[in-house]
Protein backbone atom coordinates (compact mmCIF):
# COMPACT_ATOMS: atom_id res chain seq x y z
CA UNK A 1 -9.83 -15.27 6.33
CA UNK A 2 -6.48 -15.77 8.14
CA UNK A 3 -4.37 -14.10 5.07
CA UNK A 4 -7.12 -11.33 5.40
CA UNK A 5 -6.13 -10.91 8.84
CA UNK A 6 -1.92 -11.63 8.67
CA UNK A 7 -2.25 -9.11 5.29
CA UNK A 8 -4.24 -6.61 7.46
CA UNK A 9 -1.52 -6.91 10.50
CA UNK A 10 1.27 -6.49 7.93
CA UNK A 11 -0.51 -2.89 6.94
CA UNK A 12 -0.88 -1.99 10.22
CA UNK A 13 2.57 -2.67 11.09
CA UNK A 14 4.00 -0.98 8.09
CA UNK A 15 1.84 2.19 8.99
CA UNK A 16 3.05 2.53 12.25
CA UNK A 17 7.26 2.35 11.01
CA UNK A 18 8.30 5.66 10.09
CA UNK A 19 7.73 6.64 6.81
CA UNK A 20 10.34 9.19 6.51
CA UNK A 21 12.85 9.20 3.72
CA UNK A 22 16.38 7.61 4.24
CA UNK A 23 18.98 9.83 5.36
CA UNK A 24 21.38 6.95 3.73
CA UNK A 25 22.64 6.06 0.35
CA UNK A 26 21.90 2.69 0.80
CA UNK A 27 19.91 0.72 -1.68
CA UNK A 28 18.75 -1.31 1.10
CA UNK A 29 17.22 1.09 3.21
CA UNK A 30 15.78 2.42 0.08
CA UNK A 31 14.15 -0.46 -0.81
CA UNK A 32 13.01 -0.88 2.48
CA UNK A 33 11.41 2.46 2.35
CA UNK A 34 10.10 1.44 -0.71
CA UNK A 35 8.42 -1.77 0.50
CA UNK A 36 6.69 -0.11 3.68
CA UNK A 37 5.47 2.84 1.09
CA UNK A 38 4.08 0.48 -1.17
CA UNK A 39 2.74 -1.98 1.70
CA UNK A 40 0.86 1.17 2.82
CA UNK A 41 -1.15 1.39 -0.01
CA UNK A 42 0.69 5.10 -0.20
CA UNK A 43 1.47 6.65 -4.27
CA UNK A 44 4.87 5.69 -5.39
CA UNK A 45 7.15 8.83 -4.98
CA UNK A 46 8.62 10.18 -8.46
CA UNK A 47 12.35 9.99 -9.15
CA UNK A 48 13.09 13.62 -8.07
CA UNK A 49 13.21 12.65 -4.64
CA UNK A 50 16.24 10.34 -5.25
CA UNK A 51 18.95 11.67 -6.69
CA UNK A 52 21.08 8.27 -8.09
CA UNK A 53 19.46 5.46 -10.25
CA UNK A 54 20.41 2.89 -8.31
CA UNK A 55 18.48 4.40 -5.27
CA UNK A 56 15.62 4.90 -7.26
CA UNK A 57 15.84 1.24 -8.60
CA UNK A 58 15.73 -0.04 -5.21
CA UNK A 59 13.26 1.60 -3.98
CA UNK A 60 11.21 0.91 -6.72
CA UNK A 61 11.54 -2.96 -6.59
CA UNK A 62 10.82 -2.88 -2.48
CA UNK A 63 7.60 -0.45 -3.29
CA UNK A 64 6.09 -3.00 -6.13
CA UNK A 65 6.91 -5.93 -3.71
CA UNK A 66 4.61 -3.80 -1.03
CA UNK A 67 2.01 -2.56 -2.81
CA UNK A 68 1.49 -6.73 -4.36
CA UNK A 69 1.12 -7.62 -0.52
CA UNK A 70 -1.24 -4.17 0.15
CA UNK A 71 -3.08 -4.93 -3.01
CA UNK A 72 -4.02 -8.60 -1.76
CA UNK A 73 -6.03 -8.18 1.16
CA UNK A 74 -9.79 -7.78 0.64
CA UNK A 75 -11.05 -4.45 -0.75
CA UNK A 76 -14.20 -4.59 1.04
CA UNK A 77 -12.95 -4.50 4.35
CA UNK A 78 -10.36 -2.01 3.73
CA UNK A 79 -13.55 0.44 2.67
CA UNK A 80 -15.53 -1.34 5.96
CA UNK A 81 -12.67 -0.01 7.76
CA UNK A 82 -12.43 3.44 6.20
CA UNK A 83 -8.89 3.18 5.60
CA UNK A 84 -7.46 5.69 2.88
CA UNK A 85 -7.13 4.28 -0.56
CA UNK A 86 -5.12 6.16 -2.98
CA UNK A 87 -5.89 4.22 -6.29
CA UNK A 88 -2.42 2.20 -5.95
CA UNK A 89 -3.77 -1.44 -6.97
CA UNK A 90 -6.06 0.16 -9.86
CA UNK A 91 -3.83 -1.65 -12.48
CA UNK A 92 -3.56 -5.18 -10.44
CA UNK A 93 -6.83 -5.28 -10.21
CA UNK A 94 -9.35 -3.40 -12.05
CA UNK A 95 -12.22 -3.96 -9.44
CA UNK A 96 -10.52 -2.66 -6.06
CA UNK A 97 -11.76 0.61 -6.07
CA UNK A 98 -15.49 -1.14 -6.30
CA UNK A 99 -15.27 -3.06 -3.79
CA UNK A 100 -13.64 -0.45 -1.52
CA UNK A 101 -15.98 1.86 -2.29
CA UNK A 102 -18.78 -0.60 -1.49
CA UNK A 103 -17.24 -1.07 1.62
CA UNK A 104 -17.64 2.47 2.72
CA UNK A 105 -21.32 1.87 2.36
CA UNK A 106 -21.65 -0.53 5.35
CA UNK A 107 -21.49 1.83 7.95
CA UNK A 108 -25.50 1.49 8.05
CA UNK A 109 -25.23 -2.03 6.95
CA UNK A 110 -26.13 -0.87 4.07
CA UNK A 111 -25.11 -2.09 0.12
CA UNK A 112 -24.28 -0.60 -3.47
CA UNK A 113 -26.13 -3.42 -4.32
């Protein structure tokens, strides 16, 4: 329950940053970026949007290492919540979008089930 609740926190703190693109050519700040996109639960952006590699690598390695966190909290109570998922943890782990979508349900207290 407590990683629940610290991987819950970390979401909500990564929503509130600014998602904006970096201004810099950094691969820092674009793994950064990367990390609070990921850690979102938001789709990964496709390479047109940076223009060198080893921007693109970086941001790359910081999304994966946020969507891993995103993709561990409970999938229930994201749904219970009626936060947006956008399919991102699909390949981690095959019964996400179940749960979630169970989760939707409870509104009435009611169950797929």
């Amino acid at each position: 329950m407590k990683r629940i609740i610290v991987v819950l926190a970390l979401t909500g703190l990564a929503a509130c940053s600014s998602n904006s693109m970096p201004d810099s050519y950094s691969s820092s700040d674009w793994q950064k970026f990367g990390y609070e996109q990921g850690v979102s639960g938001l789709v990964k952006l496709s390479g047109k949007e940076m223009k060198q590699a080893e921007l693109m690598t970086a941001y790359n390695k910081g999304y994966e290492q946020g969507r891993n966190v995103y993709c561990q909290q409970d999938a229930l109570s994201l749904g219970k919540l009626h936060r947006p998922y956008h399919g991102v943890c699909d390949e981690i782990d095959p019964t996400f979008r179940t749960k979630y979508r169970e989760g939707t349900w409870w509104d009435d207290g009611a169950s797929l089930e």
